[in-house]
C-alpha atoms as a PDB file:
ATOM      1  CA  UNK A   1      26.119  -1.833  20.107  1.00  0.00           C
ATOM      2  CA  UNK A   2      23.966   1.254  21.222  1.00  0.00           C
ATOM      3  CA  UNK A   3      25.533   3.097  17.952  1.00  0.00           C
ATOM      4  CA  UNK A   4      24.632   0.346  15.825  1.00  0.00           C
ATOM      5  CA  UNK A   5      21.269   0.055  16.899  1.00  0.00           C
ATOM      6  CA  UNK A   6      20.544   3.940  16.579  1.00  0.00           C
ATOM      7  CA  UNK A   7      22.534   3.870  12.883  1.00  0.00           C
ATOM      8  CA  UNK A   8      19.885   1.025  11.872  1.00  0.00           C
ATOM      9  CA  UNK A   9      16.748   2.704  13.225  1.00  0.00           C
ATOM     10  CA  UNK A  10      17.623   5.725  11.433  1.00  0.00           C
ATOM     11  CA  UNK A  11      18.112   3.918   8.507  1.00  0.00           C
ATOM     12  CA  UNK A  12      15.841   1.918   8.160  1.00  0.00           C
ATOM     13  CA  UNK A  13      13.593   4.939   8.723  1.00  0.00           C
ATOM     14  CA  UNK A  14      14.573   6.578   5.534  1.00  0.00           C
ATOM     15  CA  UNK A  15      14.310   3.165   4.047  1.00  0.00           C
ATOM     16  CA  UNK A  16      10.896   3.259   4.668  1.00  0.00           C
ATOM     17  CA  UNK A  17       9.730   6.774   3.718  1.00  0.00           C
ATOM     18  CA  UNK A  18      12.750   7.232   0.430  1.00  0.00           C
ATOM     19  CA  UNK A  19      13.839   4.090  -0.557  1.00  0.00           C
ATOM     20  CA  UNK A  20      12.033   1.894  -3.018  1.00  0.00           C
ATOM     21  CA  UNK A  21      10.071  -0.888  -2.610  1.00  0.00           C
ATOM     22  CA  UNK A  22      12.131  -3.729  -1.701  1.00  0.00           C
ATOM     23  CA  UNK A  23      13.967  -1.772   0.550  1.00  0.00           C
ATOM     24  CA  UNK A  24      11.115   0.046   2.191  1.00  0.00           C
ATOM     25  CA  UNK A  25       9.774  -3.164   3.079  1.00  0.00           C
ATOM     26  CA  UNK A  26      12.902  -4.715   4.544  1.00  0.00           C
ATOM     27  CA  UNK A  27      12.894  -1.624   6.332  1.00  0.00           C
ATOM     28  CA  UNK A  28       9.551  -1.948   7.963  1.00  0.00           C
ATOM     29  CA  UNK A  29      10.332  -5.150   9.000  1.00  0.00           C
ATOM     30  CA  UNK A  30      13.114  -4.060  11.413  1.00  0.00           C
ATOM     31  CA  UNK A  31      11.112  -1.850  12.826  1.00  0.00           C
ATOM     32  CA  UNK A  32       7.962  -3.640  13.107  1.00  0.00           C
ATOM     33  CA  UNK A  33       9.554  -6.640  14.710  1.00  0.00           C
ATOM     34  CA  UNK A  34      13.185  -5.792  15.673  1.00  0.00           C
ATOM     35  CA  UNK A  35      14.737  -2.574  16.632  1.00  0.00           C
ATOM     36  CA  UNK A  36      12.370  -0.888  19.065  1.00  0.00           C
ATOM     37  CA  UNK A  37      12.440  -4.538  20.997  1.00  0.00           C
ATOM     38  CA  UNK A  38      16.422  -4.711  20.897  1.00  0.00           C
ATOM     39  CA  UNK A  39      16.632  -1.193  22.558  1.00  0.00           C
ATOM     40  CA  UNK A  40      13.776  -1.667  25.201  1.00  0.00           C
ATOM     41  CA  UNK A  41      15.341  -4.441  26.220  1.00  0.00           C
ATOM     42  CA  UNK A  42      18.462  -2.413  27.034  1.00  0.00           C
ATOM     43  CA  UNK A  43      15.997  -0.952  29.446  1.00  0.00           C
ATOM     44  CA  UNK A  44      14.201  -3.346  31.204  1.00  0.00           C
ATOM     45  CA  UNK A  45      16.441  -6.100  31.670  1.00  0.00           C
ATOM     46  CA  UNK A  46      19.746  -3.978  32.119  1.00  0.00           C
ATOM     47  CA  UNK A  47      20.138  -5.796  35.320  1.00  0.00           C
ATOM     48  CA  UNK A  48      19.647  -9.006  34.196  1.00  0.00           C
ATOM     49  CA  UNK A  49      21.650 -11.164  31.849  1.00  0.00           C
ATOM     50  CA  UNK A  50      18.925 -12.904  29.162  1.00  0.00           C
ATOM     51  CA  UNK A  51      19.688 -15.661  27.453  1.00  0.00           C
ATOM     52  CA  UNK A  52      19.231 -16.350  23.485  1.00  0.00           C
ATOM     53  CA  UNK A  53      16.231 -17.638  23.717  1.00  0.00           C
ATOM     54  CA  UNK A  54      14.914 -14.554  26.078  1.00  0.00           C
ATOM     55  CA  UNK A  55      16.619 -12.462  23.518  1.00  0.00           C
ATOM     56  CA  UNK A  56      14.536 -14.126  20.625  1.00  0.00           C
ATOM     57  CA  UNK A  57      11.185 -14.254  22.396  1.00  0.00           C
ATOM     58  CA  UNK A  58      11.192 -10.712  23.573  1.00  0.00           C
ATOM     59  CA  UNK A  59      12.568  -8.988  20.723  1.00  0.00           C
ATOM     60  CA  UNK A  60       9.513  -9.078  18.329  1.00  0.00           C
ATOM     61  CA  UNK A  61       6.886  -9.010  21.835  1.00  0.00           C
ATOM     62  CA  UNK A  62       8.143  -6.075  22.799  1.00  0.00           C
ATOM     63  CA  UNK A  63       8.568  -4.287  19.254  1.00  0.00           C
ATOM     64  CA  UNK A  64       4.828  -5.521  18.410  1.00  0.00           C
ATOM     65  CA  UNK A  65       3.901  -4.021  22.042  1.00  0.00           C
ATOM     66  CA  UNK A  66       5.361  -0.715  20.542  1.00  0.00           C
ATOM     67  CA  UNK A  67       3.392  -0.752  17.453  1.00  0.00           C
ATOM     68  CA  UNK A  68       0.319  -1.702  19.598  1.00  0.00           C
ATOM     69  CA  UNK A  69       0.906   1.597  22.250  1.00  0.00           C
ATOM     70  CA  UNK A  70       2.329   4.131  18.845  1.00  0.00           C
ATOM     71  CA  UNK A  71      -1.612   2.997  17.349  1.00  0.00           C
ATOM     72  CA  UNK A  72      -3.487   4.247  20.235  1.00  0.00           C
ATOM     73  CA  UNK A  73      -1.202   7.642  20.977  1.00  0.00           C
ATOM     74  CA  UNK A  74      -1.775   8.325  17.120  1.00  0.00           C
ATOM     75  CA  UNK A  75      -5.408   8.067  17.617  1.00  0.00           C
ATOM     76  CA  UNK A  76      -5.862   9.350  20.876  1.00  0.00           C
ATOM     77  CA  UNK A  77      -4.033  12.669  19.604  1.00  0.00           C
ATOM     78  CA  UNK A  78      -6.650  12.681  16.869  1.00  0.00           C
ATOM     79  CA  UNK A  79      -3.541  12.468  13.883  1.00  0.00           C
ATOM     80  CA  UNK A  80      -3.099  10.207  10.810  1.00  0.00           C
ATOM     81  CA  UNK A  81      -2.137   6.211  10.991  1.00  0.00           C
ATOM     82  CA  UNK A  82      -0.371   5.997   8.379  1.00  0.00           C
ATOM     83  CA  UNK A  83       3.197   5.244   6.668  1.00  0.00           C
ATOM     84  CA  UNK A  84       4.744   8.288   8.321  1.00  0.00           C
ATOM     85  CA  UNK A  85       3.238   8.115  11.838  1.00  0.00           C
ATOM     86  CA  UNK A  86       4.556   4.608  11.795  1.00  0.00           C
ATOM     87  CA  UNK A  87       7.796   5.017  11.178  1.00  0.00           C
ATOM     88  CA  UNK A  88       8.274   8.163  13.426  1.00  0.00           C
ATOM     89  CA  UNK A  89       6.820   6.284  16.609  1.00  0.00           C
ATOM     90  CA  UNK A  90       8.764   3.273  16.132  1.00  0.00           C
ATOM     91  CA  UNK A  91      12.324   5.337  14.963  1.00  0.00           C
ATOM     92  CA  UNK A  92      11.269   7.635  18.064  1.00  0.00           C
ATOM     93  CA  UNK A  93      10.874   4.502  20.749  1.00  0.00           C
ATOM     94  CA  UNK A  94      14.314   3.045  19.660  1.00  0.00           C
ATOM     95  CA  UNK A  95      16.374   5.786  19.832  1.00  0.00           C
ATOM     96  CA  UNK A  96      14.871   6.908  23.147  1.00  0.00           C
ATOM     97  CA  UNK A  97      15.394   3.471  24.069  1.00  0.00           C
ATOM     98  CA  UNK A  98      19.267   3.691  23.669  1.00  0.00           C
ATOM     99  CA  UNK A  99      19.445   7.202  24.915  1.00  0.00           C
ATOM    100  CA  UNK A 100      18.041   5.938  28.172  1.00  0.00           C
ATOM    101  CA  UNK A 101      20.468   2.512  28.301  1.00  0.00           C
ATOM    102  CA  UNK A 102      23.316   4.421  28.204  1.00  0.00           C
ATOM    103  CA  UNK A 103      22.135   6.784  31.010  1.00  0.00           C
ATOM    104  CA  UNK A 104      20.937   4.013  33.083  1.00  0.00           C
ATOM    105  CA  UNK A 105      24.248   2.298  32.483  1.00  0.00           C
ATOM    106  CA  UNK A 106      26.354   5.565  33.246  1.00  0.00           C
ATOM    107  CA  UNK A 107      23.976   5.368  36.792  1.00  0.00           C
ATOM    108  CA  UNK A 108      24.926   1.695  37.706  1.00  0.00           C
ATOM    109  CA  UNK A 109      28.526   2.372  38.855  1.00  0.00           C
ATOM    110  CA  UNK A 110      27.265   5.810  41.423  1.00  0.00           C
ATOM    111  CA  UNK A 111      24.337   4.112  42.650  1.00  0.00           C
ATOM    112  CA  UNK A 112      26.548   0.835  43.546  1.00  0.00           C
ATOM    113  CA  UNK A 113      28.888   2.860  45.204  1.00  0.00           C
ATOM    114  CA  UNK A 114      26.079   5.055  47.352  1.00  0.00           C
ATOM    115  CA  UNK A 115      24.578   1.740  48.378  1.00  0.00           C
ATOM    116  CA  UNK A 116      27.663   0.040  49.804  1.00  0.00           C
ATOM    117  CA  UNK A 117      27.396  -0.392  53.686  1.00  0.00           C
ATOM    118  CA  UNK A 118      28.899   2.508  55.210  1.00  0.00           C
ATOM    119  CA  UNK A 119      30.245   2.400  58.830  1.00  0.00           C
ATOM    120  CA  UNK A 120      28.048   4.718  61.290  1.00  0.00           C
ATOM    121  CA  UNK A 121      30.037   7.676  62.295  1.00  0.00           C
ATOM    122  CA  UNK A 122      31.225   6.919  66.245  1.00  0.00           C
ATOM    123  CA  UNK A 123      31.016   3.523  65.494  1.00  0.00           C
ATOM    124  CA  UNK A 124      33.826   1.584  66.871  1.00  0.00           C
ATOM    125  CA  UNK A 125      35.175  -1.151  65.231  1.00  0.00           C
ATOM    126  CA  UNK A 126      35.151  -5.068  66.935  1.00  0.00           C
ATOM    127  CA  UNK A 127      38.099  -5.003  69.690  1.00  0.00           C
ATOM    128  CA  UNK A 128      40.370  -7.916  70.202  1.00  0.00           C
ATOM    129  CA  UNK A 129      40.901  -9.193  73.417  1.00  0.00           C
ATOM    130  CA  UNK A 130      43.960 -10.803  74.271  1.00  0.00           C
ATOM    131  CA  UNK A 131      43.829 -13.276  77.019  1.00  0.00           C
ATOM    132  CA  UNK A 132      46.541 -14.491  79.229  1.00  0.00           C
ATOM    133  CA  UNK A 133      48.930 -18.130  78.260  1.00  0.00           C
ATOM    134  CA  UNK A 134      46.819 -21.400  79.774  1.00  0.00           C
ATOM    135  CA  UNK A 135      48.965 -23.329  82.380  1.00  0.00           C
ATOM    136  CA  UNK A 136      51.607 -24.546  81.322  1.00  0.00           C
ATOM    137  CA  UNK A 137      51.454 -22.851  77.531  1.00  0.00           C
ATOM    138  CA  UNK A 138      54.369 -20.007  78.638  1.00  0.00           C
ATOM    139  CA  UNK A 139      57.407 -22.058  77.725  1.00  0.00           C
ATOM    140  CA  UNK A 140      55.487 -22.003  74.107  1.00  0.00           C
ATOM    141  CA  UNK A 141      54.581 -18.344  73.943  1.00  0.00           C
ATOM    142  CA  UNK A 142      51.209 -18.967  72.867  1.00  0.00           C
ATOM    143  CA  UNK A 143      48.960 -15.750  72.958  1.00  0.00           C
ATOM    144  CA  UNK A 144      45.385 -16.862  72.863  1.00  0.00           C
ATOM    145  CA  UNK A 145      43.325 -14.168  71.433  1.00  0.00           C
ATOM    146  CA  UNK A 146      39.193 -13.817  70.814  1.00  0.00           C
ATOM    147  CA  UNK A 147      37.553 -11.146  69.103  1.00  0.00           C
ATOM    148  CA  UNK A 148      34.471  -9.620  70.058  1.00  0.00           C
ATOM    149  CA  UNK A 149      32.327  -7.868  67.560  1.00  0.00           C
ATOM    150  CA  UNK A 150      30.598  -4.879  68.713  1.00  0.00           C
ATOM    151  CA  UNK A 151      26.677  -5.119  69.350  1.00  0.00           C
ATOM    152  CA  UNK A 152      25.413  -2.416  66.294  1.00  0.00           C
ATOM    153  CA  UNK A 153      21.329  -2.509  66.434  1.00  0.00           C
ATOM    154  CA  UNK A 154      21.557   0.295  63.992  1.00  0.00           C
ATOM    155  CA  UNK A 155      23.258  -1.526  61.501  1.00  0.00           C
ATOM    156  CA  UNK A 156      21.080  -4.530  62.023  1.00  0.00           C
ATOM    157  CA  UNK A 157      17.958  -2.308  61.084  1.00  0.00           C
ATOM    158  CA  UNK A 158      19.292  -0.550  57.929  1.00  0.00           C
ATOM    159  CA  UNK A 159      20.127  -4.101  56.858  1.00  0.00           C
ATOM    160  CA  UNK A 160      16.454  -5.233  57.112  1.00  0.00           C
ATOM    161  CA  UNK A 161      15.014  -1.875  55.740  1.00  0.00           C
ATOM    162  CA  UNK A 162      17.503  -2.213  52.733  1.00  0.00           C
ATOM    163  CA  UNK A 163      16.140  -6.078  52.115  1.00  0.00           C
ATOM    164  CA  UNK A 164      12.693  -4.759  52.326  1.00  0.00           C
ATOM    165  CA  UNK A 165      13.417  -2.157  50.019  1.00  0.00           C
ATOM    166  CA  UNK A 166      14.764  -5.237  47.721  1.00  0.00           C
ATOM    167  CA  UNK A 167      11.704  -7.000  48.093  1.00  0.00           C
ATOM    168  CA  UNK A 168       9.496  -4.384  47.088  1.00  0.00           C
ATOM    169  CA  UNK A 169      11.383  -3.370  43.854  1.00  0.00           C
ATOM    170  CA  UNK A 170      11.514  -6.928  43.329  1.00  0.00           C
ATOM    171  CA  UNK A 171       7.858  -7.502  43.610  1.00  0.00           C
ATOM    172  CA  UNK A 172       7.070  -4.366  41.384  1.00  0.00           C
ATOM    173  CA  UNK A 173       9.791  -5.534  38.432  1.00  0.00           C
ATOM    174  CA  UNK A 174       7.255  -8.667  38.512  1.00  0.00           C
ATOM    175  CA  UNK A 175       4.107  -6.911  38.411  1.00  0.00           C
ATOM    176  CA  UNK A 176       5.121  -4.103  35.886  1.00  0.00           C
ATOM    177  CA  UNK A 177       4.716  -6.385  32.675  1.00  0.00           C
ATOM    178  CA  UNK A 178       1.311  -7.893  33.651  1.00  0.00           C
ATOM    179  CA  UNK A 179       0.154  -4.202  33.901  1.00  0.00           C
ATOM    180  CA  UNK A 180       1.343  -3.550  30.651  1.00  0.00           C
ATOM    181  CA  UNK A 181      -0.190  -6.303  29.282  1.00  0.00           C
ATOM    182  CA  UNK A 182      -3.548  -5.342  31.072  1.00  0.00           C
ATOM    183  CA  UNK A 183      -2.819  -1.477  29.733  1.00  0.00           C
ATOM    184  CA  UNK A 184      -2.522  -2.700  26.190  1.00  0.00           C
ATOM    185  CA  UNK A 185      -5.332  -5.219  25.982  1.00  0.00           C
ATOM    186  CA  UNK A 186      -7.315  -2.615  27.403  1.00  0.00           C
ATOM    187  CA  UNK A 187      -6.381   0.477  24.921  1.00  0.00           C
ATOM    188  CA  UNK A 188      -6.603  -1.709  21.844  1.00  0.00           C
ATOM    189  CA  UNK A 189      -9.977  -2.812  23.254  1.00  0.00           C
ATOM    190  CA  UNK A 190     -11.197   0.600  23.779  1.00  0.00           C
ATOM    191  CA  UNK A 191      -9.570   1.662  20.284  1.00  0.00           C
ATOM    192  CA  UNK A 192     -12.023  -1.282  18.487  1.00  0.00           C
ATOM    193  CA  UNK A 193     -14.849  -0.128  20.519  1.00  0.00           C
ATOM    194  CA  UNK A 194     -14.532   3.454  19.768  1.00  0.00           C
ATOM    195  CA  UNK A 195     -13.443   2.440  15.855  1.00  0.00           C
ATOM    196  CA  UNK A 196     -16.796   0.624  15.457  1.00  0.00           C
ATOM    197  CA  UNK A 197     -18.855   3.086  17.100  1.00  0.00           C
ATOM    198  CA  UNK A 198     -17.366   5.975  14.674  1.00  0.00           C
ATOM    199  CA  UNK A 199     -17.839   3.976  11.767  1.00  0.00           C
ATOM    200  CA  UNK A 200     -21.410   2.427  12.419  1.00  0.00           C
ATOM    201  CA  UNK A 201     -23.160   5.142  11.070  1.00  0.00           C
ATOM    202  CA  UNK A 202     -20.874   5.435   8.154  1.00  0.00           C
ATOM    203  CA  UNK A 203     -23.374   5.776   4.668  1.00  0.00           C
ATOM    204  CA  UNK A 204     -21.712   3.613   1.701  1.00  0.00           C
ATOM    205  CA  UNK A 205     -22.548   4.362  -1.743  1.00  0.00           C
ATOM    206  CA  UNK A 206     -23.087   1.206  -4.138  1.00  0.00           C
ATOM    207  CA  UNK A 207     -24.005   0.836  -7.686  1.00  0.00           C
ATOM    208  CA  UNK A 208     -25.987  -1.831  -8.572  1.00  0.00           C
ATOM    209  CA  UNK A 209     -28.131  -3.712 -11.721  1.00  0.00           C
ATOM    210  CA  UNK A 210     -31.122  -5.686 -12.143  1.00  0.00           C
ATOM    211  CA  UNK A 211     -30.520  -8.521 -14.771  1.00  0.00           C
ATOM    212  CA  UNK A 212     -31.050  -7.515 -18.209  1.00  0.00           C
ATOM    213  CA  UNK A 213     -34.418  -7.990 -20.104  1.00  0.00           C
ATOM    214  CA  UNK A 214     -35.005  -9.444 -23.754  1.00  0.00           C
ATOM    215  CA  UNK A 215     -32.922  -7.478 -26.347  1.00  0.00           C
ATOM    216  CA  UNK A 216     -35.804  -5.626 -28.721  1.00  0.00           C
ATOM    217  CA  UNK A 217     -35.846  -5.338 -32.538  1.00  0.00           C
ATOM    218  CA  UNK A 218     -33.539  -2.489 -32.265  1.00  0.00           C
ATOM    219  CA  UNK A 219     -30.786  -4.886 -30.660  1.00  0.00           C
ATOM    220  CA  UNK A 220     -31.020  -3.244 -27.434  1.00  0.00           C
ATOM    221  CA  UNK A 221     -32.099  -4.492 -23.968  1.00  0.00           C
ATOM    222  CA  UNK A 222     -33.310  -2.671 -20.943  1.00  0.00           C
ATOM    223  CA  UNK A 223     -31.556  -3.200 -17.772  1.00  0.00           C
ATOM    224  CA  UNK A 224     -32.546  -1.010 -14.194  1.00  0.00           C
ATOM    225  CA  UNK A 225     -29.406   0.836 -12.409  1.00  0.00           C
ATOM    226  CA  UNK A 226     -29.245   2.037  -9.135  1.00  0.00           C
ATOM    227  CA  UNK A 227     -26.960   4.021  -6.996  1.00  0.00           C
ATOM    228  CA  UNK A 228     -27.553   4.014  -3.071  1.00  0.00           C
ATOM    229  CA  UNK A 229     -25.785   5.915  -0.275  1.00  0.00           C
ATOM    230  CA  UNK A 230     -25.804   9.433  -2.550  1.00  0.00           C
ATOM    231  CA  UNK A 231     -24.856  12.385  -0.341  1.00  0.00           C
ATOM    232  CA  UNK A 232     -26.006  15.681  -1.353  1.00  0.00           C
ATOM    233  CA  UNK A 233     -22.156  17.058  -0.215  1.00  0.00           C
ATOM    234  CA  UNK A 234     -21.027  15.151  -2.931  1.00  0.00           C
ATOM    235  CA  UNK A 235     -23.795  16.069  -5.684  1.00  0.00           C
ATOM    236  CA  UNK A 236     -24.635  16.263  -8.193  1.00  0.00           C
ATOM    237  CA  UNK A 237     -23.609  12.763  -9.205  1.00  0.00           C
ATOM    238  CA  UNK A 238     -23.244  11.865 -13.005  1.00  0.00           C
ATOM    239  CA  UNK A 239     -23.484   8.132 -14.536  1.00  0.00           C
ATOM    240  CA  UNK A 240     -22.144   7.024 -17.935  1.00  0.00           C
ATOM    241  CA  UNK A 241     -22.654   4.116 -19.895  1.00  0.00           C
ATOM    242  CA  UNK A 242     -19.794   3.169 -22.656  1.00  0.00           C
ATOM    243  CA  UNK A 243     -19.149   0.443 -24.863  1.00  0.00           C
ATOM    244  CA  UNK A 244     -16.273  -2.420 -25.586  1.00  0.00           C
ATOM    245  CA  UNK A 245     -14.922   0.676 -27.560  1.00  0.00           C
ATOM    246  CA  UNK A 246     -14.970   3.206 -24.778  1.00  0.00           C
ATOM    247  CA  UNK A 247     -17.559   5.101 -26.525  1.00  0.00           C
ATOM    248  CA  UNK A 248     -20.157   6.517 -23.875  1.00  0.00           C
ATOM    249  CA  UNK A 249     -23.710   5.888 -25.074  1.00  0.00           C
ATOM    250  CA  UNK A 250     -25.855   7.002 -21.953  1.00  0.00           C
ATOM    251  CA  UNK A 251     -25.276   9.812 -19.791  1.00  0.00           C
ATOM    252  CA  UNK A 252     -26.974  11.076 -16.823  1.00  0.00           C
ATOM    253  CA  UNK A 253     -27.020  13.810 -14.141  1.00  0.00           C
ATOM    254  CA  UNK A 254     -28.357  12.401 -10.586  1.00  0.00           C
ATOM    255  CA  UNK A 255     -29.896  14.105  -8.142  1.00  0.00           C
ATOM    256  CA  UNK A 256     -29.279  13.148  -4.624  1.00  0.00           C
ATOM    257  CA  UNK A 257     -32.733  12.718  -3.429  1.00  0.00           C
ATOM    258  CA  UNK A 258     -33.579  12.411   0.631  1.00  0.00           C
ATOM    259  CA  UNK A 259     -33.003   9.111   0.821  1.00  0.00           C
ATOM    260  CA  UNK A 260     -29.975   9.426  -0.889  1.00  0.00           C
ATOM    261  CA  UNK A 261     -31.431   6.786  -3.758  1.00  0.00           C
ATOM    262  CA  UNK A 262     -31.366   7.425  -7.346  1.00  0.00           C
ATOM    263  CA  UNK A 263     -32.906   4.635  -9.960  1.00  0.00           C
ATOM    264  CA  UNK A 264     -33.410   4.521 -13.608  1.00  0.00           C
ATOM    265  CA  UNK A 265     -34.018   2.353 -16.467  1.00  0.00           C
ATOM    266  CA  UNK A 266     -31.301   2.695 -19.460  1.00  0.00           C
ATOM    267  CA  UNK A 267     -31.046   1.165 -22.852  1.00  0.00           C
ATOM    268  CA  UNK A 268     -27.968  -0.699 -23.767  1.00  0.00           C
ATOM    269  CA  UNK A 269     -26.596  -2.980 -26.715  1.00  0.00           C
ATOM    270  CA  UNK A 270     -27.130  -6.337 -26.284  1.00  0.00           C
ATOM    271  CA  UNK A 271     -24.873  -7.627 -27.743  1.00  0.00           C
ATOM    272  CA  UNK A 272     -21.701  -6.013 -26.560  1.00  0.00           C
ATOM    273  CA  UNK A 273     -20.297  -5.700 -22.993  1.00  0.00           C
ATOM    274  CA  UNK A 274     -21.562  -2.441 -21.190  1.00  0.00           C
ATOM    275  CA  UNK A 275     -19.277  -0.308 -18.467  1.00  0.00           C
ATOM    276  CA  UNK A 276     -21.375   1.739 -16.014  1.00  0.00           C
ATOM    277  CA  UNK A 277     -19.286   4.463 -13.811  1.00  0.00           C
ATOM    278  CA  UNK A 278     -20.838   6.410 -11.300  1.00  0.00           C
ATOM    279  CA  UNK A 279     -18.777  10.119 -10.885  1.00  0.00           C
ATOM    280  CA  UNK A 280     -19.245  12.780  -7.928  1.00  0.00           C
ATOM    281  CA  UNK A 281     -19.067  16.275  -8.789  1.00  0.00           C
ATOM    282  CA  UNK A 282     -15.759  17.318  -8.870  1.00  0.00           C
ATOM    283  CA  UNK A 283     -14.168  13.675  -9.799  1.00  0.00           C
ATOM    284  CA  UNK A 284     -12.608  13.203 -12.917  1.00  0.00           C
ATOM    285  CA  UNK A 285     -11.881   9.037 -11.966  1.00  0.00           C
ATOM    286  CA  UNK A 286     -15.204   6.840 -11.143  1.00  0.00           C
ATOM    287  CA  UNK A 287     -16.438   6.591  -7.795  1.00  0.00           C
ATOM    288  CA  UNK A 288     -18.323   3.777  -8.792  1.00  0.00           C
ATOM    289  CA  UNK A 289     -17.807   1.293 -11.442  1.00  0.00           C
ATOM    290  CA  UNK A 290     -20.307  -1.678 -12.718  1.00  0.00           C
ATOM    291  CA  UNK A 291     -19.849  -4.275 -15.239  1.00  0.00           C
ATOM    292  CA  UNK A 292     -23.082  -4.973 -17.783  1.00  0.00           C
ATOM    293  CA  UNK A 293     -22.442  -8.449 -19.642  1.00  0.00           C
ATOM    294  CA  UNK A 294     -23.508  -8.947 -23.038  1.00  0.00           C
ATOM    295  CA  UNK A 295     -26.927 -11.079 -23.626  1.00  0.00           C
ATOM    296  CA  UNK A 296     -26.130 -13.603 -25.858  1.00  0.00           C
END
């Protein structure tokens, strides 16, 4: 099962980076919601025997957990999220997750052994007595026997240090998932704190219109355009104006003043359907890109 599980990862890891679409997706699936879950739980519950529904319910909880703690180690190394970081993380948890299974499992057998009882050296064992035939018993040869265990105080006290060590491993097997739930909650909460801080000061460049006035004589209109959030890293700015035909009628070099604000009054046809694009100074595509409707 181990093999499988590793084959599939690795698969679906190339699925996901190589494959096409369809693929790629199915891919992602597995190890959003599957894989890294079936091999954790190889892990954690190696001495316990789950059930179907268990199976079901912690599959996709634990391989969402995964995606959850891959997010913040991505960001708290300071690399990428994206497509690649993904599928390394996730690939990376389930085959470390069957790697350490089959260790754990190749334990089991050693540490059962080293934990069976063991007889104190010098320790004798319980003696039998043999006591002699009751009264009229001889004709029967009837041997009446007792046995006597021998008092062992030592053995009596490893017995209650090894149940106390049972307790407490118990105890901590209980308490291990509510920390990770309390470690997770808490990262992605610092990771939305720390997101919104970064990005509150973030300057966004828009492109906007005033409504068009009356179309002139001439059969053009005036209508006001203005481009906020300009920064002078990305100047100087350039706007066009073209046509239904793709023909560019206006175009202007911007400035990026210290507000970052440019404005300007153009002339436009009324009559057709105007594009506005706003382009930074080494784009060839629009940054920017506002629709002018025709005044009928």
């Amino acid at each position: 099962m181990s093999r499988v599980l590793a084959a599939l990862a690795v698969a679906a890891g190339a699925a996901v980076l190589l494959a096409p679409r369809p693929f790629a997706i199915a891919g992602g699936l597995l190890l959003g919601f599957v894989l890294p879950g079936m091999a954790l739980l190889g892990v954690l519950f190696r001495r316990r025997t789950l059930t179907a529904v268990e199976r079901t319910v912690l599959t996709p909880a634990l391989s969402m957990g995964v995606l959850i703690v891959a997010g913040l180690g991505i960001h708290a190394v300071g690399l990428r999220i994206d497509r690649l970081a993904w599928t390394v993380a996730t690939v990376g948890v389930t085959l470390g997750g069957v790697v350490a299974a089959r260790l754990l499992r190749r334990r089991t057998p050693v540490a059962a052994v080293a934990a069976a009882p063991r007889r104190p050296v010098g320790e004798r064992p319980a003696r039998m007595e043999v006591g002699e035939n009751p009264p009229g018993m001889a004709e029967a040869h009837t041997v009446v026997m007792s046995i006597v265990p021998v008092a062992a105080p030592a053995e009596d006290e490893q017995r209650g240090t090894a149940e106390e060590r049972a307790r407490r491993r118990r105890l901590l097997r209980q308490f291990l998932p509510l920390v990770l739930v309390a470690a997770v909650l808490g990262g992605a909460s610092w990771l939305s704190f720390d997101t919104s801080r970064a990005t509150h000061d973030t300057v966004v460049t828009a492109l906007s219109a005033t409504p068009s006035g009356p179309v002139g004589s001439d059969g053009n209109r005036t209508v006001r355009v203005t481009a906020t959030g300009l920064l002078a890293a990305d100047g100087p700015y350039s706007v066009s104006v073209a046509g239904a035909a793709g023909t560019t009628t206006v175009r202007r070099t911007v400035a990026v003043t210290g507000d970052g604000t440019w404005s300007e009054e153009l002339s436009m046809p009324g009559a057709q359907r105007m594009t506005v694009n706003l382009y930074r100074s080494e784009d060839t595509t629009a940054y920017r890109t506002l629709f002018i409707s025709a005044v009928d």
